[in-house]
Structures are given as structure tokens and as C-alpha cells.
Protein backbone atom coordinates (compact mmCIF):
# COMPACT_ATOMS: atom_id res chain seq x y z
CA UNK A 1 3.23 28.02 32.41
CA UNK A 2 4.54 30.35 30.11
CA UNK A 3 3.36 33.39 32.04
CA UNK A 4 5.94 35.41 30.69
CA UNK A 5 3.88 35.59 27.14
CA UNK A 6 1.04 37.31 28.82
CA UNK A 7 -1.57 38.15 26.76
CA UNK A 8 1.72 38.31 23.63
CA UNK A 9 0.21 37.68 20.13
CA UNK A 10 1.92 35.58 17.34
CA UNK A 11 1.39 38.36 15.11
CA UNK A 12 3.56 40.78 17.16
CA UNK A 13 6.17 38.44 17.20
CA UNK A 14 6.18 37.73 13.93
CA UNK A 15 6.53 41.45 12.90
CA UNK A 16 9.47 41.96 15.49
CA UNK A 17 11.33 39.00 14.25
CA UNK A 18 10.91 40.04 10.49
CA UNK A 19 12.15 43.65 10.94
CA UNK A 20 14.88 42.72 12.65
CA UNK A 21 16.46 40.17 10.48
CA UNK A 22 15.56 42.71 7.69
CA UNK A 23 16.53 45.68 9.86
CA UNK A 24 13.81 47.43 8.07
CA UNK A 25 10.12 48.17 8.70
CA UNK A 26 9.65 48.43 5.49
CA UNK A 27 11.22 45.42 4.15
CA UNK A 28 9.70 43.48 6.85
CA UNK A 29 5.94 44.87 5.66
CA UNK A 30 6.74 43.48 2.10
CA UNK A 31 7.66 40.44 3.61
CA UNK A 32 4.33 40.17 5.80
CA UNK A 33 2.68 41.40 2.91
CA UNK A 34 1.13 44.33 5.46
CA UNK A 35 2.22 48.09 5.38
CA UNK A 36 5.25 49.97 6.99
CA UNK A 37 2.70 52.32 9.44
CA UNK A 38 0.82 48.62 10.50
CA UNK A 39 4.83 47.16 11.51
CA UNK A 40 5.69 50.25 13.01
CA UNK A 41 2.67 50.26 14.98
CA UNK A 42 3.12 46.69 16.09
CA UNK A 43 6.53 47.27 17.22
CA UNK A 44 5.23 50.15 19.40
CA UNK A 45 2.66 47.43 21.06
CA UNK A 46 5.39 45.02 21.70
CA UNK A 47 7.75 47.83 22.97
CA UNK A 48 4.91 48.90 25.45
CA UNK A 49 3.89 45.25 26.68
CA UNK A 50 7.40 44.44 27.14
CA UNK A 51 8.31 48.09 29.07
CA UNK A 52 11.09 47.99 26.87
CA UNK A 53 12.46 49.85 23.65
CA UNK A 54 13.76 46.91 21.60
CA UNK A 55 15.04 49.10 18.83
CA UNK A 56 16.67 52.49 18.27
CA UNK A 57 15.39 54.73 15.70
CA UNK A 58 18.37 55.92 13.18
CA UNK A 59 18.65 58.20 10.63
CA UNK A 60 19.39 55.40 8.19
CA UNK A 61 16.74 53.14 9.29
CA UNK A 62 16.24 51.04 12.65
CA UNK A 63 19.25 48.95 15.20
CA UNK A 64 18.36 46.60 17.57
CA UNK A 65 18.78 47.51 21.38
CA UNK A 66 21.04 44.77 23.55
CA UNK A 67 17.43 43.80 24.94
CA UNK A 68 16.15 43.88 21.22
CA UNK A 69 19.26 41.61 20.53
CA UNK A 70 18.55 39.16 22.93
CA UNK A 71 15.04 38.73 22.52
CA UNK A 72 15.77 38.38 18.54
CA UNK A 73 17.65 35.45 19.32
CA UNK A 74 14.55 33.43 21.28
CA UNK A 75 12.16 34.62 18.95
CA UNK A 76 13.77 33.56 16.14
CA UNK A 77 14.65 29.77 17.60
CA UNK A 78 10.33 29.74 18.52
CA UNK A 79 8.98 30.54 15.61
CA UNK A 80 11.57 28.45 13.77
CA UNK A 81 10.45 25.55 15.62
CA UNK A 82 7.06 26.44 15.42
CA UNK A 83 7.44 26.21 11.82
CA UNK A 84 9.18 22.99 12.18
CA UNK A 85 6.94 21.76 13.79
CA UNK A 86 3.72 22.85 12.13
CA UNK A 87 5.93 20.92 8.77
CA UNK A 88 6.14 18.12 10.50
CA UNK A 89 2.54 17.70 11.26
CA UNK A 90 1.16 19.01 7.56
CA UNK A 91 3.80 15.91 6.11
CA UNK A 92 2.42 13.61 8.11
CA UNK A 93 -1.02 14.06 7.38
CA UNK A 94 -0.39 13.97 3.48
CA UNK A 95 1.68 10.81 4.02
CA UNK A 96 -1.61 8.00 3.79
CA UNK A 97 -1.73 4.97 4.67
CA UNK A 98 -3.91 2.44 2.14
CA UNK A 99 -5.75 -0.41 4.20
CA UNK A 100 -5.45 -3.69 2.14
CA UNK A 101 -7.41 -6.60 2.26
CA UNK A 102 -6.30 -9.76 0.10
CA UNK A 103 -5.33 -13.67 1.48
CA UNK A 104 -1.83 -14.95 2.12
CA UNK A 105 -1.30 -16.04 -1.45
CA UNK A 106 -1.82 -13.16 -3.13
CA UNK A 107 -0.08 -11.34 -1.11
CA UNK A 108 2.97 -13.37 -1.13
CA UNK A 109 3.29 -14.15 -4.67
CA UNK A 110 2.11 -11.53 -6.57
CA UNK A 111 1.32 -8.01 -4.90
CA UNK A 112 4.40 -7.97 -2.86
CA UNK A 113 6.80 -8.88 -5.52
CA UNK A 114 5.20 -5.66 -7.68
CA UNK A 115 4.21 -3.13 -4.66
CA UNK A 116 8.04 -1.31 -4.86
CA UNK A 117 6.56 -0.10 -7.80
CA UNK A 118 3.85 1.77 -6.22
CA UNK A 119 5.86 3.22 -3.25
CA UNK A 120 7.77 4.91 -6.82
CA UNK A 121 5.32 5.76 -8.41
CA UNK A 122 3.18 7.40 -4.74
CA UNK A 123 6.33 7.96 -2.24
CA UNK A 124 3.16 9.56 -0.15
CA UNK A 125 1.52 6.36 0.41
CA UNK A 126 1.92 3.19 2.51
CA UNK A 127 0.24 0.39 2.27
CA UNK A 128 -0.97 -1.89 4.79
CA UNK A 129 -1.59 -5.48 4.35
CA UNK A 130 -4.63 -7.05 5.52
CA UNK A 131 -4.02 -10.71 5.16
CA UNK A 132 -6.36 -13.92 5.65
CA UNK A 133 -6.45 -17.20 4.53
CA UNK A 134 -9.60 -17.12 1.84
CA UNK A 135 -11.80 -14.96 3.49
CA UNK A 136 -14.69 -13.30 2.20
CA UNK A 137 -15.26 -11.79 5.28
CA UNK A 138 -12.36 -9.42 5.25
CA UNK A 139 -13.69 -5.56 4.48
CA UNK A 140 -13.21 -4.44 7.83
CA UNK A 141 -14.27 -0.45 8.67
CA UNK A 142 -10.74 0.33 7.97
CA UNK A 143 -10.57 -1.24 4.67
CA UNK A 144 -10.24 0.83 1.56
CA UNK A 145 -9.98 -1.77 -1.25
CA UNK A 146 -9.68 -5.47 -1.22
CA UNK A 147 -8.37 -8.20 -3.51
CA UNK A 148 -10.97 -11.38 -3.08
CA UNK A 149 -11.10 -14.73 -4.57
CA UNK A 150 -14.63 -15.76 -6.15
CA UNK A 151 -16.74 -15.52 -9.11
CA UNK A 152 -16.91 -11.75 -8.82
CA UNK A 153 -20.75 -11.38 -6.30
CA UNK A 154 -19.46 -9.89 -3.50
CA UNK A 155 -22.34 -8.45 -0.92
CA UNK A 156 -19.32 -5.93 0.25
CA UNK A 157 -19.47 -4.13 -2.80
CA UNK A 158 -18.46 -3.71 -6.32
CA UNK A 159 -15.81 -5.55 -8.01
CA UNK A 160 -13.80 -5.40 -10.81
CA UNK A 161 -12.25 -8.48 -12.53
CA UNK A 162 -8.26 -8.46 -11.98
CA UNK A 163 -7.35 -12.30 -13.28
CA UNK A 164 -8.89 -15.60 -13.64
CA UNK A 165 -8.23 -18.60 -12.18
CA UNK A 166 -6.16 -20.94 -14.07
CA UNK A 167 -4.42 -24.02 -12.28
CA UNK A 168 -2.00 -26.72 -13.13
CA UNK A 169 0.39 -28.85 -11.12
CA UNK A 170 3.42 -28.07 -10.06
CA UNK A 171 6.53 -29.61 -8.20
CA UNK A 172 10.35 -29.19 -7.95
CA UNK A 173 12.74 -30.41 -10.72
CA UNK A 174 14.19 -32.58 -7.88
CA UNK A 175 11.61 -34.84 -7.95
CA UNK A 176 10.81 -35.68 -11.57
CA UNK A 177 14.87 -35.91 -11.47
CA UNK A 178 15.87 -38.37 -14.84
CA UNK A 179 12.21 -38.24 -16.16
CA UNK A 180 11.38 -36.19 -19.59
CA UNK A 181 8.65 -33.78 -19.68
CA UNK A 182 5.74 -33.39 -19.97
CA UNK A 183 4.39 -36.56 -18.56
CA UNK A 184 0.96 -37.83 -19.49
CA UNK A 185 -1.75 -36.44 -17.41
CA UNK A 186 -2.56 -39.98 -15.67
CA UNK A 187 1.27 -39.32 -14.33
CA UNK A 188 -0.57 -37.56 -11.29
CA UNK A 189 -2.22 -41.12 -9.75
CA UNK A 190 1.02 -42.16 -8.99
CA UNK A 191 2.56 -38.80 -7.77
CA UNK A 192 2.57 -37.57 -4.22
CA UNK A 193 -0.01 -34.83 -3.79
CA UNK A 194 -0.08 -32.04 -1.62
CA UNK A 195 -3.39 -30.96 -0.19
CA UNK A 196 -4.93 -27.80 1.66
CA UNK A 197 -7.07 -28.05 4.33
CA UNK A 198 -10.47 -26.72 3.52
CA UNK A 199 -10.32 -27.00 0.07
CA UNK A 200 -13.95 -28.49 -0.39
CA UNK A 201 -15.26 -25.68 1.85
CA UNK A 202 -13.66 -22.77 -0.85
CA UNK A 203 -14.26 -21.55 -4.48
CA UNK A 204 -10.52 -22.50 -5.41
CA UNK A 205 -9.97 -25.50 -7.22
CA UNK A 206 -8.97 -28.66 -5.21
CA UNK A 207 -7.46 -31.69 -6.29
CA UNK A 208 -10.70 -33.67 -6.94
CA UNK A 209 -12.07 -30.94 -9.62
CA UNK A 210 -8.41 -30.69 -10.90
CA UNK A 211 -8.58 -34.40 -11.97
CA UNK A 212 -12.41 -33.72 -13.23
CA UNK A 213 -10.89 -31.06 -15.29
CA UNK A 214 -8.65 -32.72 -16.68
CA UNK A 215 -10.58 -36.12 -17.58
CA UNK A 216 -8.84 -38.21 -14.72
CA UNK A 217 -11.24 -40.82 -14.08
CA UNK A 218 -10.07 -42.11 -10.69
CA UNK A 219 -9.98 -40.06 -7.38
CA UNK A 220 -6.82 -38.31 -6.15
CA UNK A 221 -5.04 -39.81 -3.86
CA UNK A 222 -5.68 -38.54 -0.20
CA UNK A 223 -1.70 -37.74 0.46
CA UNK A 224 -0.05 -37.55 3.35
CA UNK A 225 1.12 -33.88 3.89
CA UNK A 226 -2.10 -31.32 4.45
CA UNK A 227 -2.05 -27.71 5.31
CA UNK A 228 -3.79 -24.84 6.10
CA UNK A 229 -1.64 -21.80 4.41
CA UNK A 230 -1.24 -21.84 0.41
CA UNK A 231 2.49 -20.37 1.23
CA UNK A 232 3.79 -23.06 3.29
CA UNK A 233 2.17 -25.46 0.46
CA UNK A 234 4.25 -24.23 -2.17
CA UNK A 235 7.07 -24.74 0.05
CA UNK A 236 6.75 -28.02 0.56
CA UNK A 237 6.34 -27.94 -3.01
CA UNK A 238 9.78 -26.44 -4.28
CA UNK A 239 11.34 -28.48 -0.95
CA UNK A 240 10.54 -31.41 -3.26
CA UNK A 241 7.82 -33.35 -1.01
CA UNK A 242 5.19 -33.52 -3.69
CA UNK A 243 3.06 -31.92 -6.64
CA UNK A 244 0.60 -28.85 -5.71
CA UNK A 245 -1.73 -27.13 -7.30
CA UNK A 246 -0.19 -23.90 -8.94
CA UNK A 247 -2.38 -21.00 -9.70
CA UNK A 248 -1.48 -19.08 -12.48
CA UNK A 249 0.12 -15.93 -11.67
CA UNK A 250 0.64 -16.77 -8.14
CA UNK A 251 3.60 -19.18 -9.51
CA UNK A 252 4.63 -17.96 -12.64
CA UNK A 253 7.54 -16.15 -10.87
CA UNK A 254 8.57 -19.49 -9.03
CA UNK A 255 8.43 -21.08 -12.87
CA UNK A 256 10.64 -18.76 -14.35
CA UNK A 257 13.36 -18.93 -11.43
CA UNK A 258 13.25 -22.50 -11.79
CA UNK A 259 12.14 -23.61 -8.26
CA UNK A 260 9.19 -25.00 -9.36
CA UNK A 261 8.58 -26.88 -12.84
CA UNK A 262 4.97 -28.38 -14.34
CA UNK A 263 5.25 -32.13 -14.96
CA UNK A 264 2.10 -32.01 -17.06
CA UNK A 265 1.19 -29.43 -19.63
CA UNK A 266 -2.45 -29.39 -19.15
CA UNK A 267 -4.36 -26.62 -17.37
CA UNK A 268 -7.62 -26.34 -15.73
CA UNK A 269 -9.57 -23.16 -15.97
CA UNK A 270 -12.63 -22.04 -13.92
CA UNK A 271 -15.22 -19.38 -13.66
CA UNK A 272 -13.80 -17.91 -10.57
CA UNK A 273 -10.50 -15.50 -10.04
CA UNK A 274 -9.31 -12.13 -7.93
CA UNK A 275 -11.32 -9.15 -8.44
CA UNK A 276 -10.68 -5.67 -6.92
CA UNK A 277 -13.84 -5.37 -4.17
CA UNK A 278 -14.05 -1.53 -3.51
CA UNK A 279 -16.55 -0.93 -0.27
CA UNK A 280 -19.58 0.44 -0.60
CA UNK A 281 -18.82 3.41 1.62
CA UNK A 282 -16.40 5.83 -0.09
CA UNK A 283 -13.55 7.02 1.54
CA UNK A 284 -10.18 8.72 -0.17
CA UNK A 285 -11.77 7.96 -3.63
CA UNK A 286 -8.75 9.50 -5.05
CA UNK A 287 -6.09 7.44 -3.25
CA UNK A 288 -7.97 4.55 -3.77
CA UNK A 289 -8.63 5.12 -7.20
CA UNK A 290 -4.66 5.52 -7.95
CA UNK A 291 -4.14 2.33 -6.37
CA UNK A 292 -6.58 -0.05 -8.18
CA UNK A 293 -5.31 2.25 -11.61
CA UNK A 294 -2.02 0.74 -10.54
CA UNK A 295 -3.28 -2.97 -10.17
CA UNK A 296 -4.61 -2.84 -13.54
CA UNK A 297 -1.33 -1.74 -14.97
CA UNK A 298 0.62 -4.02 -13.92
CA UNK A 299 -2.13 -6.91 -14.77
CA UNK A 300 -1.64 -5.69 -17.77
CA UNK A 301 2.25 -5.60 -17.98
CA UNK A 302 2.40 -8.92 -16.54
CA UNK A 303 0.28 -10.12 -19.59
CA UNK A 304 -2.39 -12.07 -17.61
CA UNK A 305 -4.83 -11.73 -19.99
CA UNK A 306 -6.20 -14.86 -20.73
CA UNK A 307 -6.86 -15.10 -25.02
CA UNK A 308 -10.24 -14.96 -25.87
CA UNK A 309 -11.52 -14.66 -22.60
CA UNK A 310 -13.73 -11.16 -22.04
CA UNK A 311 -12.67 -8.62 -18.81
CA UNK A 312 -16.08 -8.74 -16.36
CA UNK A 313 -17.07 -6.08 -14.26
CA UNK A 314 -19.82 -7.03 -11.90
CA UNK A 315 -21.21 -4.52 -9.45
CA UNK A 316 -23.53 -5.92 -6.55
């Protein structure tokens, strides 16, 4: 294949193709940043290989022969898809791709909502979503920063605090229809409760240390509607088929819009929350750097501070 190229170098073709767009040895030297003797002398190698003149030698400079014509136009059309194609590959491998690891909730309700604002900020980057339900377990090899519910001791590696965890119920408007709000707290005992699966197995507050928190002295009621994804929970929620547990943060967007409404004003606080978990092996410090920067700002922005509380850092 190609056995017309011989033993043809890049370089000779390049110096053809430059003097004869420019018509000039000279001006194609300055453009190869090389000398008018080096051009003139490649020429004469190409000329030879080929066993063909490809230009004619003027008084006011150089003309291309009809075989100097034609070959101009195929050398021109390689090398500009060579370029093109040499482009293509250099773009793609600045374009990155961020591996992130975070569960369903987060990244429904809070990082997806905000990530447009990184892809404008880095138009170099994707991100790719790494989604579980509550996993600690989720820094895979390909992993370059992950967003993990817990009290901040993860054996993956360090981790910065991003938010604490602060719940209180939440339903639609539809179903405390006719009722003024807030309601007293004991209101929940005769409310419909929605439950996840798993909850006593997890860090996250359930129902039974929501009604500790909140000096409820009687157990929840088991309710009749369970389920294994946070998501489809607050669905069922703003569809109007009972109270959940809203984490702060996660619903505050939900509030605001309306779908969702709290029919008590009291709020439960715990020791746990998201932090940032960045692996113990570094890869693309930089990238990831610029992407947990970003988190921070729009913590920040979104005002999640909680008063008085202090910003931990815990490194394992």
C-alpha cells in the first residue's frame, strides 16, 4: 500500500507544497523557518526521486511544471488532511472526561440542577456520573472525586466537608389541602409516612431518629408505601401519597417551586452530611482540583452554611 511514496519524506513534501503556494523558495524558507539553499536543495531531492522537474526556473523566480501542477494539487489535499486530522486527535485528548461518584439523590437534586455551570465555566470537560444508592463502596479505579454521605472517615481517602445533614418533613400542598401551617410536631402520628428501604442499615436519618429528634415519644408508624431509591420517594411525595423525609438542600429547590411544602417547622440536625472524598491515588490533580473549587462555590452561593456550625476537614 502506498508504494508510490517510496522511501518520500514528509519534510520534502512539505517544502514542495510551501514553495509552490508561495511560488518562492525563499518565501517558503521563511515560512519553514529553514534557509533558501536547504528548500532549493530539497526540491532537487524530490525532483530526482520523482524523475521529474516539477518546476521551471525563471528569471523572476520559480513556475510550476503541468506535473508540478498536478502533484501541488494532491499534496496540498494530504497534508491538509493530515493536519486535520492530527487537530482532531490533539482536541480530543484535551477534551477530559471527570469520573464522578455520588448516590442518586445527590445527583438528582442538587449537582445536576448546578453542573451547566461547570460545562461554562470548563467547555473542555465532561463529566460522568457515577451513581449508587448510598454506597460507600463507590471509588472505583476510574474515579477521580466522589461526593459520599457520612460523618466525614472515609478509608478511600481524604474528605472535605461540603454540607451537613439537616432533615425535616415534607409533603405536597395537596394533602394538607384546608389545614393552616405549621402543624404541631405530634401532627406526624397521624400522617401517612413514606419510608426507604434500608434506612436502619445507613448513616441518613430515618423516621424513628426523626421522631427522637424531635421529642416524639411514640414510634412512627410503619406506612404502607416503602422504597428503595430516595428519587422515586420524593415523588411519591409531591404525587401527594404521604410525608417524607426532606434533606436540606436536596429539596430546597422542590420548596421554592412549590411542589413540595413542610407541614411542621421543626428540623432535625445530625453529625453526618456530603463531603468531597478525593482518592488516595492522584490523578489529573489539576482537573480535579477545578472541579471540587467549583463545588465549593456554589455551596457557597447556594448559602448552605449552616449558622454557627464550623466547616470540618478530616483527612484519613
Amino acid at each position: 500500500m502506498y508504494e508510490a511514496l517510496g522511501d518520500l519524506s514528509l519534510d520534502l513534501l512539505r517544502a514542495f507544497e510551501a514553495a509552490a503556494r508561495q511560488r518562492s523558495f525563499t518565501a517558503a524558507a521563511v515560512e519553514l523557518g529553514t534557509t533558501q539553499p536547504a528548500v532549493s536543495q530539497q526540491i532537487k531531492r524530490l525532483e530526482e526521486q520523482l524523475a521529474t522537474r516539477l518546476f521551471d526556473r525563471i528569471y523572476r523566480g520559480i513556475e510550476l511544471t503541468e506535473a508540478g501542477e498536478v502533484l501541488f494539487g494532491y499534496v496540498q489535499a494530504g497534508l491538509q488532511s493530515i493536519e486535520g486530522g492530527l487537530n482532531a486527535v490533539t482536541a480530543q485528548r484535551q477534551h477530559e472526561v471527570l469520573q464522578v461518584a455520588t448516590d442518586f439523590a445527590f445527583a438528582a437534586y442538587w449537582l445536576m440542577p448546578r453542573l451547566h455551570r461547570f460545562h461554562q465555566a470548563n467547555p473542555d470537560v465532561d463529566v460522568s456520573l457515577v451513581t449508587s444508592e448510598r454506597s460507600y463502596n463507590m471509588l472505583r479505579a476510574d474515579v477521580d472525586v466522589a461526593v459520599l454521605f457520612g460523618d466525614g472517615r472515609f478509608k478511600q481517602g481524604e474528605s472535605r466537608w461540603l454540607f451537613s445533614e439537616e432533615v425535616f418533613p415534607v409533603c405536597s400542598p395537596q394533602l394538607l389541602a384546608g389545614r393552616s401551617l405549621p402543624l404541631p410536631t405530634d401532627a406526624l402520628l397521624e400522617l401517612p409516612l413514606l419510608h426507604l428501604r434500608g434506612e436502619g442499615s445507613s448513616n441518613w436519618f430515618d423516621w424513628s431518629g426523626v421522631f427522637r429528634a424531635l421529642n416524639i415519644q411514640q414510634a412512627p408508624a410503619p406506612g404502607q408505601l416503602r422504597f428503595d431509591n430516595y428519587t422515586l420517594l420524593i415523588q411519591a411525595a409531591i404525587a401527594g401519597q404521604g410525608v417524607a423525609i426532606g434533606w436540606r438542600h436536596l429539596v430546597d429547590a422542590l420548596l421554592e417551586q412549590g411542589l413540595l411544602c413542610r407541614p411542621i417547622a421543626a428540623t432535625a440536625i445530625s453529625a453526618h452530611g456530603y463531603y468531597v472524598v478525593l482518592p488516595q491515588r492522584k490523578r489529573r490533580v489539576q482537573l480535579v482540583q477545578q472541579f471540587v473549587d467549583w463545588l465549593a462555590t456554589e455551596q457557597a452561593q447556594s448559602g448552605d452554611l449552616l449558622a454557627g456550625r464550623p466547616l470540618p476537614s478530616i483527612a484519613v
